[in-house]
PDB file of N, CA and C in Angstrom:
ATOM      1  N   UNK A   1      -2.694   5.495   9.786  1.00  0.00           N
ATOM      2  CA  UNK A   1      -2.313   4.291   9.107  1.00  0.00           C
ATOM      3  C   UNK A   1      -2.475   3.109  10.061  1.00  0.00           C
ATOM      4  N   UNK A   2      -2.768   1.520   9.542  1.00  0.00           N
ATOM      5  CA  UNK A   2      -3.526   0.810  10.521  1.00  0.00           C
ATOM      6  C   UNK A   2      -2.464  -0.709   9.346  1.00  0.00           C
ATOM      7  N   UNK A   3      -2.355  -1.540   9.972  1.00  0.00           N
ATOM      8  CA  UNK A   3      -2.180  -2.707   9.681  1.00  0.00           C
ATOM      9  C   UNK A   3      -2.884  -4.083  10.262  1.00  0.00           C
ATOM     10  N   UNK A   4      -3.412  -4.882   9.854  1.00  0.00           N
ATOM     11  CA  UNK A   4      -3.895  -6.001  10.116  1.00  0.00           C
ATOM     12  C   UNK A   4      -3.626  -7.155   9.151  1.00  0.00           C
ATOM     13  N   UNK A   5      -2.619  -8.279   9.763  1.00  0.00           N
ATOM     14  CA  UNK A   5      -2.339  -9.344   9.115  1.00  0.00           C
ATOM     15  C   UNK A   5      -3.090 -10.780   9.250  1.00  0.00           C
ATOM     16  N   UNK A   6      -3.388 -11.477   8.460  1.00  0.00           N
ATOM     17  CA  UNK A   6      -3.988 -12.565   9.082  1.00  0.00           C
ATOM     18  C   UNK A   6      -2.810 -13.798   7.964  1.00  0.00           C
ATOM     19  N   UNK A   7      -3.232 -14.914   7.769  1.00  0.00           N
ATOM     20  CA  UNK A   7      -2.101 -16.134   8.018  1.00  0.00           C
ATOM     21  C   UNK A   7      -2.088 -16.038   6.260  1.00  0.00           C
ATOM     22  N   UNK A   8      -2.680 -15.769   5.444  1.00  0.00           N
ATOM     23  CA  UNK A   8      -2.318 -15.404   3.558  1.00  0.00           C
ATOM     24  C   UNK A   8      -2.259 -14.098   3.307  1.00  0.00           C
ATOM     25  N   UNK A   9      -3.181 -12.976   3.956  1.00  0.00           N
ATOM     26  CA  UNK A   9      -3.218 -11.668   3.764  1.00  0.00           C
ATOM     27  C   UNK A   9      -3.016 -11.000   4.291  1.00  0.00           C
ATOM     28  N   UNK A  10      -2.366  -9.444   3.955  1.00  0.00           N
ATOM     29  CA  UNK A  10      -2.063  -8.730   4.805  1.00  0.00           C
ATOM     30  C   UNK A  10      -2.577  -7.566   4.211  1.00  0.00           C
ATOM     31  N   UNK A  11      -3.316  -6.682   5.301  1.00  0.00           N
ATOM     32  CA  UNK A  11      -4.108  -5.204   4.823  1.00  0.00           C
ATOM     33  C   UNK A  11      -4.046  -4.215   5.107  1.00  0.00           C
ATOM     34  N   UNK A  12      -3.557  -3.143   4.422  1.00  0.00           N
ATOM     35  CA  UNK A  12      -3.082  -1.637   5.241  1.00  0.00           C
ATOM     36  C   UNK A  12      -4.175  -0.510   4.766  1.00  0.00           C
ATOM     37  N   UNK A  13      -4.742  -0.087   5.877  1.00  0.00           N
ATOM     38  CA  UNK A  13      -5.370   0.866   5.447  1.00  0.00           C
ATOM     39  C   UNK A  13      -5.140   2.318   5.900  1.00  0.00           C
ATOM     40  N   UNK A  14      -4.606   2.842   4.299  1.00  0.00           N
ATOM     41  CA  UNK A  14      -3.598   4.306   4.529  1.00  0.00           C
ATOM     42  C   UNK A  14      -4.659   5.599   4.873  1.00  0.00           C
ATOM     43  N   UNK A  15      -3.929   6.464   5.070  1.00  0.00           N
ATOM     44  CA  UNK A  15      -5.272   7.290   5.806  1.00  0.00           C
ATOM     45  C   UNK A  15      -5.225   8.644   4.735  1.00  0.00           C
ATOM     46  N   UNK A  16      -5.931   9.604   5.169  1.00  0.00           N
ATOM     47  CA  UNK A  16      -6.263  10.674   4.341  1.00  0.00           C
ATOM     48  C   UNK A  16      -5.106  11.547   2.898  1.00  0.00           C
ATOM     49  N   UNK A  17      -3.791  11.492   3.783  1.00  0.00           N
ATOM     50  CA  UNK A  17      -3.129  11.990   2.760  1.00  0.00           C
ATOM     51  C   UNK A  17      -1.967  11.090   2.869  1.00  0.00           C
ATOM     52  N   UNK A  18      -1.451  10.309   1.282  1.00  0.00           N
ATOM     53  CA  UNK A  18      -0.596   9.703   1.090  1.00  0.00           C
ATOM     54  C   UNK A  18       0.464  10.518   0.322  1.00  0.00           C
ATOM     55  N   UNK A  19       1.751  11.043   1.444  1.00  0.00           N
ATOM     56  CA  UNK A  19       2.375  12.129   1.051  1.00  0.00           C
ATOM     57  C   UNK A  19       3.918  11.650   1.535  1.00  0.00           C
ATOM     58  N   UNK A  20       4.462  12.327   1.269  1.00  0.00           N
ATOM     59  CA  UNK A  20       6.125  12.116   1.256  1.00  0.00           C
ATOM     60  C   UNK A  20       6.147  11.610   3.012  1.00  0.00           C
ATOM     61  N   UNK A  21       5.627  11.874   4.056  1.00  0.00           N
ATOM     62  CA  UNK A  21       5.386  11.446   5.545  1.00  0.00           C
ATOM     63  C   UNK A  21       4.981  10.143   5.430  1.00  0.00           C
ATOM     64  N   UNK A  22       3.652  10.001   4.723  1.00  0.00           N
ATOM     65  CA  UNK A  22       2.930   8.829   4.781  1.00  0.00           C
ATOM     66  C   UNK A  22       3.684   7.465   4.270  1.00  0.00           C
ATOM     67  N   UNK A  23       4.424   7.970   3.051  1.00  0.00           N
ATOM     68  CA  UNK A  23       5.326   6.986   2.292  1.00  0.00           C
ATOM     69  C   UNK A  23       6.117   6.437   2.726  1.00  0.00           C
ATOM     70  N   UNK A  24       7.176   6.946   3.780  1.00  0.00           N
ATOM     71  CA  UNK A  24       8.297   6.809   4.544  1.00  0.00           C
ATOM     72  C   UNK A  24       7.192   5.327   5.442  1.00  0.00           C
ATOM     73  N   UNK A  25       6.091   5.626   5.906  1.00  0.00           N
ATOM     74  CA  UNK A  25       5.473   4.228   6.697  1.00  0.00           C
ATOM     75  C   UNK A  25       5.243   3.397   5.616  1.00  0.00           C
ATOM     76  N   UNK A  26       4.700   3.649   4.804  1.00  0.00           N
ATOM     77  CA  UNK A  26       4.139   2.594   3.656  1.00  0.00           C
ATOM     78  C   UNK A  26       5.327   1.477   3.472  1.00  0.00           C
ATOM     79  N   UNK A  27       6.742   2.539   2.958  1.00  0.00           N
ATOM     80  CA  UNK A  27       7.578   1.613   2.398  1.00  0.00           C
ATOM     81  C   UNK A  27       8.413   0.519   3.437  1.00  0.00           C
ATOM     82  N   UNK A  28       8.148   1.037   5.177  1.00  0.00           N
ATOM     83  CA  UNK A  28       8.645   0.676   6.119  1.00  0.00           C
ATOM     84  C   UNK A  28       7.724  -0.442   6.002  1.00  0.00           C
ATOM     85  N   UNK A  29       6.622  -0.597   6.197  1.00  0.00           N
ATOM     86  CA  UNK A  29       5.047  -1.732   5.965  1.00  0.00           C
ATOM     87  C   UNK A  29       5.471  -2.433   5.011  1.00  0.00           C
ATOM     88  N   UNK A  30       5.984  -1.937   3.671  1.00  0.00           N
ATOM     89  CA  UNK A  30       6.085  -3.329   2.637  1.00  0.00           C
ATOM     90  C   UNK A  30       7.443  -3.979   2.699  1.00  0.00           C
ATOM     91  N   UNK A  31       8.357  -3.475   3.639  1.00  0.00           N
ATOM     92  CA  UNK A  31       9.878  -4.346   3.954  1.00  0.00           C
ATOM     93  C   UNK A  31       9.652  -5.202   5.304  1.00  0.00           C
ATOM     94  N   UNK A  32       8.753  -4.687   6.105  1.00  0.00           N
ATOM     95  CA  UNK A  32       8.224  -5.988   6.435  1.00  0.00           C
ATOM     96  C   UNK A  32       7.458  -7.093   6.004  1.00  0.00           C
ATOM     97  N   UNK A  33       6.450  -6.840   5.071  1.00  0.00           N
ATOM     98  CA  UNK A  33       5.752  -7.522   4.537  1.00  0.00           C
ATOM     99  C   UNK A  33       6.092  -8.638   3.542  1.00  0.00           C
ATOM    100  N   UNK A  34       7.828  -8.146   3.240  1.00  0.00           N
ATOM    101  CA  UNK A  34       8.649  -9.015   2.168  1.00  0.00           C
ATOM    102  C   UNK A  34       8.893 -10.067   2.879  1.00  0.00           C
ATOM    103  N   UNK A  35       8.955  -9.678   4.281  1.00  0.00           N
ATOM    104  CA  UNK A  35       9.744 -11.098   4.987  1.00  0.00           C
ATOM    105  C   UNK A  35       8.650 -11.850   5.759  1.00  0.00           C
ATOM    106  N   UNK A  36       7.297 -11.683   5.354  1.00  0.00           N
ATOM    107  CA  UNK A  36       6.618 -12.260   5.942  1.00  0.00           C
ATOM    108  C   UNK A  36       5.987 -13.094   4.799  1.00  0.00           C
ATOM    109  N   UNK A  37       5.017 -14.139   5.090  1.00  0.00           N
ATOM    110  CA  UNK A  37       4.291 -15.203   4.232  1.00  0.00           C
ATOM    111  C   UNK A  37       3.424 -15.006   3.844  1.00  0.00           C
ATOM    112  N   UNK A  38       2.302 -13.733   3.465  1.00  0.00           N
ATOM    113  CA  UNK A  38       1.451 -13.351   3.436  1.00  0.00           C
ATOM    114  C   UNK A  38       1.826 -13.710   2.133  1.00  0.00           C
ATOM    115  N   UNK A  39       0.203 -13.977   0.828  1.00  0.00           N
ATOM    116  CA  UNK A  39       0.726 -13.887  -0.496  1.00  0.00           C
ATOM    117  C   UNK A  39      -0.438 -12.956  -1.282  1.00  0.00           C
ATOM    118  N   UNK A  40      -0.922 -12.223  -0.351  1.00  0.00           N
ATOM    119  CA  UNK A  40      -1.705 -11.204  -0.944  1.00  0.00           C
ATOM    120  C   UNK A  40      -1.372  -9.842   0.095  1.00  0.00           C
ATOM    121  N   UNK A  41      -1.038  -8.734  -0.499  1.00  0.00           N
ATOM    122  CA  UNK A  41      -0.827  -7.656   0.380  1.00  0.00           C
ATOM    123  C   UNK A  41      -2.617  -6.583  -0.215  1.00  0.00           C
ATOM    124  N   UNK A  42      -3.191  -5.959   0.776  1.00  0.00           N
ATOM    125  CA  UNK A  42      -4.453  -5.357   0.187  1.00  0.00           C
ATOM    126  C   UNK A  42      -4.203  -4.005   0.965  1.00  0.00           C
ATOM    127  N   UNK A  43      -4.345  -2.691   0.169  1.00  0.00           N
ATOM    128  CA  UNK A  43      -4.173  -1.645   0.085  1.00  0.00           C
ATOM    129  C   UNK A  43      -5.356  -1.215   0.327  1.00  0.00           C
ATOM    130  N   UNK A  44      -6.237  -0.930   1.732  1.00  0.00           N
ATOM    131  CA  UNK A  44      -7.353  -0.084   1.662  1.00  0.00           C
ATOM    132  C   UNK A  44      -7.348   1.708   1.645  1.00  0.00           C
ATOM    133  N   UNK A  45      -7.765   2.268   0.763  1.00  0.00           N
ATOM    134  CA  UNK A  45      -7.129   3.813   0.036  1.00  0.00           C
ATOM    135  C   UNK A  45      -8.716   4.166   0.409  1.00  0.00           C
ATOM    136  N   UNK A  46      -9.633   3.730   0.801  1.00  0.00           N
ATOM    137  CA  UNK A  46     -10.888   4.070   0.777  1.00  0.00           C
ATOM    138  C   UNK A  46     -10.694   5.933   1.354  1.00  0.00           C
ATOM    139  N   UNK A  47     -10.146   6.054   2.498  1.00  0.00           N
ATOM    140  CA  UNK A  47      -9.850   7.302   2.923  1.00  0.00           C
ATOM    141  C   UNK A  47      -8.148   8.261   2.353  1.00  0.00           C
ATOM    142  N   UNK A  48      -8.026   8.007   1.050  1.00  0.00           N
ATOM    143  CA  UNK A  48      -7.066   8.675   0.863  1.00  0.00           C
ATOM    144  C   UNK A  48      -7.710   9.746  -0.155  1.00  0.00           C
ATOM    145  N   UNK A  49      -7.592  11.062   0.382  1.00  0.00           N
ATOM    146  CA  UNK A  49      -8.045  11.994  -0.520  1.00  0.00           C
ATOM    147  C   UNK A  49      -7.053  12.934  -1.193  1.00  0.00           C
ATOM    148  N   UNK A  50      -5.649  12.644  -0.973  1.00  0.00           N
ATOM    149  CA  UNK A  50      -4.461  13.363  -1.450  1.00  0.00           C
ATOM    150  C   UNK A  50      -3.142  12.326  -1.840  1.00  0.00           C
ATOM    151  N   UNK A  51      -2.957  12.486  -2.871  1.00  0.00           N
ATOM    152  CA  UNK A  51      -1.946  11.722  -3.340  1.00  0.00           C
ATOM    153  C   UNK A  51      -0.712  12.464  -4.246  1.00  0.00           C
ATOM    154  N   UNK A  52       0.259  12.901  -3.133  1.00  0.00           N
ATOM    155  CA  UNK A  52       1.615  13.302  -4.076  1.00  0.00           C
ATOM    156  C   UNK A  52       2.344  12.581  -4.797  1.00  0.00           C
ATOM    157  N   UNK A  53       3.780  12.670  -5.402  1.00  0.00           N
ATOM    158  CA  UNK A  53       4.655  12.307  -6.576  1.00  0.00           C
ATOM    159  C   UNK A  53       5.234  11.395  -5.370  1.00  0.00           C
ATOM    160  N   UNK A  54       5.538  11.821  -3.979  1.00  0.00           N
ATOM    161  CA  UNK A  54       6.119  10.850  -2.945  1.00  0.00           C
ATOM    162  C   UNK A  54       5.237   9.451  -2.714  1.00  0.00           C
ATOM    163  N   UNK A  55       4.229   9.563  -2.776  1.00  0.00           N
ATOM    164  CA  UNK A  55       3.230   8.768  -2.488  1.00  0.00           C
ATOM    165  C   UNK A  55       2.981   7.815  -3.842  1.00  0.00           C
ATOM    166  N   UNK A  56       2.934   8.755  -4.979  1.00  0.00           N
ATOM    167  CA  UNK A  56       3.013   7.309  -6.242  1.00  0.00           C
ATOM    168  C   UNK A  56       4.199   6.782  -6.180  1.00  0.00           C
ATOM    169  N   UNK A  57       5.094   6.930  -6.178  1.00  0.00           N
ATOM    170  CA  UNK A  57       6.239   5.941  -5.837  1.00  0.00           C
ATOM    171  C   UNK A  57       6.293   5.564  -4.863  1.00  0.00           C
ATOM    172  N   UNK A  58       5.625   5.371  -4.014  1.00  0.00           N
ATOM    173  CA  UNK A  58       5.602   4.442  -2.887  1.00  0.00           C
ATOM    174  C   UNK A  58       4.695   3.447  -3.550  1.00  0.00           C
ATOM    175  N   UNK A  59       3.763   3.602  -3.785  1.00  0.00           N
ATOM    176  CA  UNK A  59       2.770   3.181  -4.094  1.00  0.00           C
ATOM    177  C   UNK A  59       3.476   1.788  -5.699  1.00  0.00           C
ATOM    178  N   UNK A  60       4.038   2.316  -6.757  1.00  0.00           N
ATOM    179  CA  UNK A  60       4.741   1.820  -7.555  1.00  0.00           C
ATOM    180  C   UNK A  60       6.322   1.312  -7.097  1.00  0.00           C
ATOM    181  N   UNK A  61       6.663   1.560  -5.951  1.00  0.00           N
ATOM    182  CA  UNK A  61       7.498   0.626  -5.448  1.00  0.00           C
ATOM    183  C   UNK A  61       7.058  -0.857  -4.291  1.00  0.00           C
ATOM    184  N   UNK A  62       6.100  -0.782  -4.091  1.00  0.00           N
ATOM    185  CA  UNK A  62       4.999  -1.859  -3.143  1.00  0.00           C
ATOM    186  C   UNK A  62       4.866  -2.418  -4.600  1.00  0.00           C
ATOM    187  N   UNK A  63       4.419  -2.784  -5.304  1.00  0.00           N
ATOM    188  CA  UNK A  63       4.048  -3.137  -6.699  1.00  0.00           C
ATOM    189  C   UNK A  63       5.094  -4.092  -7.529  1.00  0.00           C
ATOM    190  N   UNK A  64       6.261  -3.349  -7.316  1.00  0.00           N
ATOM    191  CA  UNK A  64       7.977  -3.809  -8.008  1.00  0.00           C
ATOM    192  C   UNK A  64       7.951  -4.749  -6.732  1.00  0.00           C
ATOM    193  N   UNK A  65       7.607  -4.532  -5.786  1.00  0.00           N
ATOM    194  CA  UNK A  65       8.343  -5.691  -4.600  1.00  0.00           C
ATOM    195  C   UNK A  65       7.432  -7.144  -4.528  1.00  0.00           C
ATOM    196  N   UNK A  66       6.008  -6.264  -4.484  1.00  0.00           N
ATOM    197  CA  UNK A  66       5.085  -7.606  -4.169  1.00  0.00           C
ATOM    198  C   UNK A  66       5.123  -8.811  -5.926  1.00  0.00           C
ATOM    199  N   UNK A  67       5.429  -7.748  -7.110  1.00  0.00           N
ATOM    200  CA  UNK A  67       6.099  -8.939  -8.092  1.00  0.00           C
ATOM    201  C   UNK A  67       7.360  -9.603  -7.914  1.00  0.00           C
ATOM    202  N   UNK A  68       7.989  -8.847  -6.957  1.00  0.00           N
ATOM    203  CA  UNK A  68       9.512  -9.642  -6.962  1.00  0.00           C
ATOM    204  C   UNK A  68       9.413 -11.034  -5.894  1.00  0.00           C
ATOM    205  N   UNK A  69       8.534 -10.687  -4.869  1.00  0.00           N
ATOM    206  CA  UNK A  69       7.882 -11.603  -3.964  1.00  0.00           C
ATOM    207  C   UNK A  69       7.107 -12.339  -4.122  1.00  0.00           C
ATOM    208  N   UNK A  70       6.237 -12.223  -5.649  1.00  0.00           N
ATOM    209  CA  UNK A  70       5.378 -13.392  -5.847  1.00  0.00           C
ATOM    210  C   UNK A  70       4.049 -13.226  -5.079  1.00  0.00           C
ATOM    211  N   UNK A  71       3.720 -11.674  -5.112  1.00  0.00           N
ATOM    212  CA  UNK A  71       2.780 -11.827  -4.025  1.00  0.00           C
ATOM    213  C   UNK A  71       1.588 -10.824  -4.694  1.00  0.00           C
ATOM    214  N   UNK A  72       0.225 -11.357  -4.654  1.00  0.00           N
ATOM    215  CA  UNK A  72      -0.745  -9.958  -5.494  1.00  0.00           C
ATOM    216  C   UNK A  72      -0.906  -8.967  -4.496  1.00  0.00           C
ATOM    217  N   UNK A  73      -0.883  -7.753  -5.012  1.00  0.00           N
ATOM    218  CA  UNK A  73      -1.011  -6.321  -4.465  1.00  0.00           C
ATOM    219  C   UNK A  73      -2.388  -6.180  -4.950  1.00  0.00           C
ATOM    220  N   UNK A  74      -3.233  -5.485  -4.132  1.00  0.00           N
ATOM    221  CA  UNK A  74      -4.635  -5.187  -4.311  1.00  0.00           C
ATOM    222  C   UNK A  74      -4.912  -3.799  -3.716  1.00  0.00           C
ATOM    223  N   UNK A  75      -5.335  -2.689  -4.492  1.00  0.00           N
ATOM    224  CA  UNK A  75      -5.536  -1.328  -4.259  1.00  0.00           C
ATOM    225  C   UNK A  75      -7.325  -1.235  -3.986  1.00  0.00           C
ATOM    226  N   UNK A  76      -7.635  -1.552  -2.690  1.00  0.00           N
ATOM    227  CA  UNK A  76      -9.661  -1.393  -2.830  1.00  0.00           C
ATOM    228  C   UNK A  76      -9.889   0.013  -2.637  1.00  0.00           C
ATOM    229  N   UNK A  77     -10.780   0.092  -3.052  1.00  0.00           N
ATOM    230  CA  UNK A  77     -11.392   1.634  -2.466  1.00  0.00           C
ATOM    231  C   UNK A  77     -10.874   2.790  -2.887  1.00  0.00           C
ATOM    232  N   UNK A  78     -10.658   2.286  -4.290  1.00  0.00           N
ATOM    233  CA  UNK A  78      -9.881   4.023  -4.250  1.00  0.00           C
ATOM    234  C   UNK A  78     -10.565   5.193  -5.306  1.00  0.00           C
ATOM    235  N   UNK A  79     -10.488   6.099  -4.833  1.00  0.00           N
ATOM    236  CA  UNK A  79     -11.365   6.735  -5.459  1.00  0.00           C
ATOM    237  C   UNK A  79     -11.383   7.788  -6.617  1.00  0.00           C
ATOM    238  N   UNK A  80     -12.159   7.826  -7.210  1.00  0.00           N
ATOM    239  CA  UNK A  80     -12.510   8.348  -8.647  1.00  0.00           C
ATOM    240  C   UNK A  80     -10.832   9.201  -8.630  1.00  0.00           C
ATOM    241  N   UNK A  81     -11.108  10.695  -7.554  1.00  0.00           N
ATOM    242  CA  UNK A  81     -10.235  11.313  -8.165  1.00  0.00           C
ATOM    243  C   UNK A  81      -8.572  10.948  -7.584  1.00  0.00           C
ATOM    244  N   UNK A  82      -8.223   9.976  -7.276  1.00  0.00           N
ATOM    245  CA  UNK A  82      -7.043   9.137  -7.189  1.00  0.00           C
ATOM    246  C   UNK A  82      -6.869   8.436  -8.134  1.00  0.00           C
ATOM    247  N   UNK A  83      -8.260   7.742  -9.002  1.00  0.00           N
ATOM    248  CA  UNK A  83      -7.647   6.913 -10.019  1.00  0.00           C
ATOM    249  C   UNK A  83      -7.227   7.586 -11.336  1.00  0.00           C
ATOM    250  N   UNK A  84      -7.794   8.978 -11.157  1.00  0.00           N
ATOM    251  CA  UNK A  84      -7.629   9.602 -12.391  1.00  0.00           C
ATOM    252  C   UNK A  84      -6.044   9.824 -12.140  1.00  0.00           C
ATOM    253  N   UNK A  85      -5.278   9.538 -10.954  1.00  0.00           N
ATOM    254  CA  UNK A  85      -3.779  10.213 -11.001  1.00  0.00           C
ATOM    255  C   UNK A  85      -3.299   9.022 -11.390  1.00  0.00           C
TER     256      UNK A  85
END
């Protein structure tokens, strides 16, 4: 997992398996991200090839926050068989 912020956006790019481990960082990443000024958060998933029930709710709680924050959430790269979940 990798973060890079710049002065409107902020971009995380999660790594192979987004799983009950992975989530625990994600959701740590978007409680910082609440208190920061960024007004676009971008989700690079390009390398996520596993996605558990821990991981969609992470994923749908980043979502509830960045609307409560006023801020667009952007999922790039994600792939076929992730979007089918």
């Amino acid at each position: 997992m990798a973060s890079n912020r710049s002065n409107q956006m902020a971009a995380l790019q999660l790594q192979q398996r987004l799983d009950g481990k992975a989530a625990v960082w994600l959701n740590q990443q978007v409680e910082q991200l609440k208190q920061s000024e960024q007004t676009m958060w971008v989700f690079d998933m390009a390398q996520v090839e596993f996605l558990d029930s821990a991981g969609l709710v992470s994923l749908v709680a980043a979502r509830r926050a960045a609307c409560e924050a006023n801020v667009q959430l952007v999922l790039c790269s994600v792939s076929h068989q992730i979007q089918m979940i």
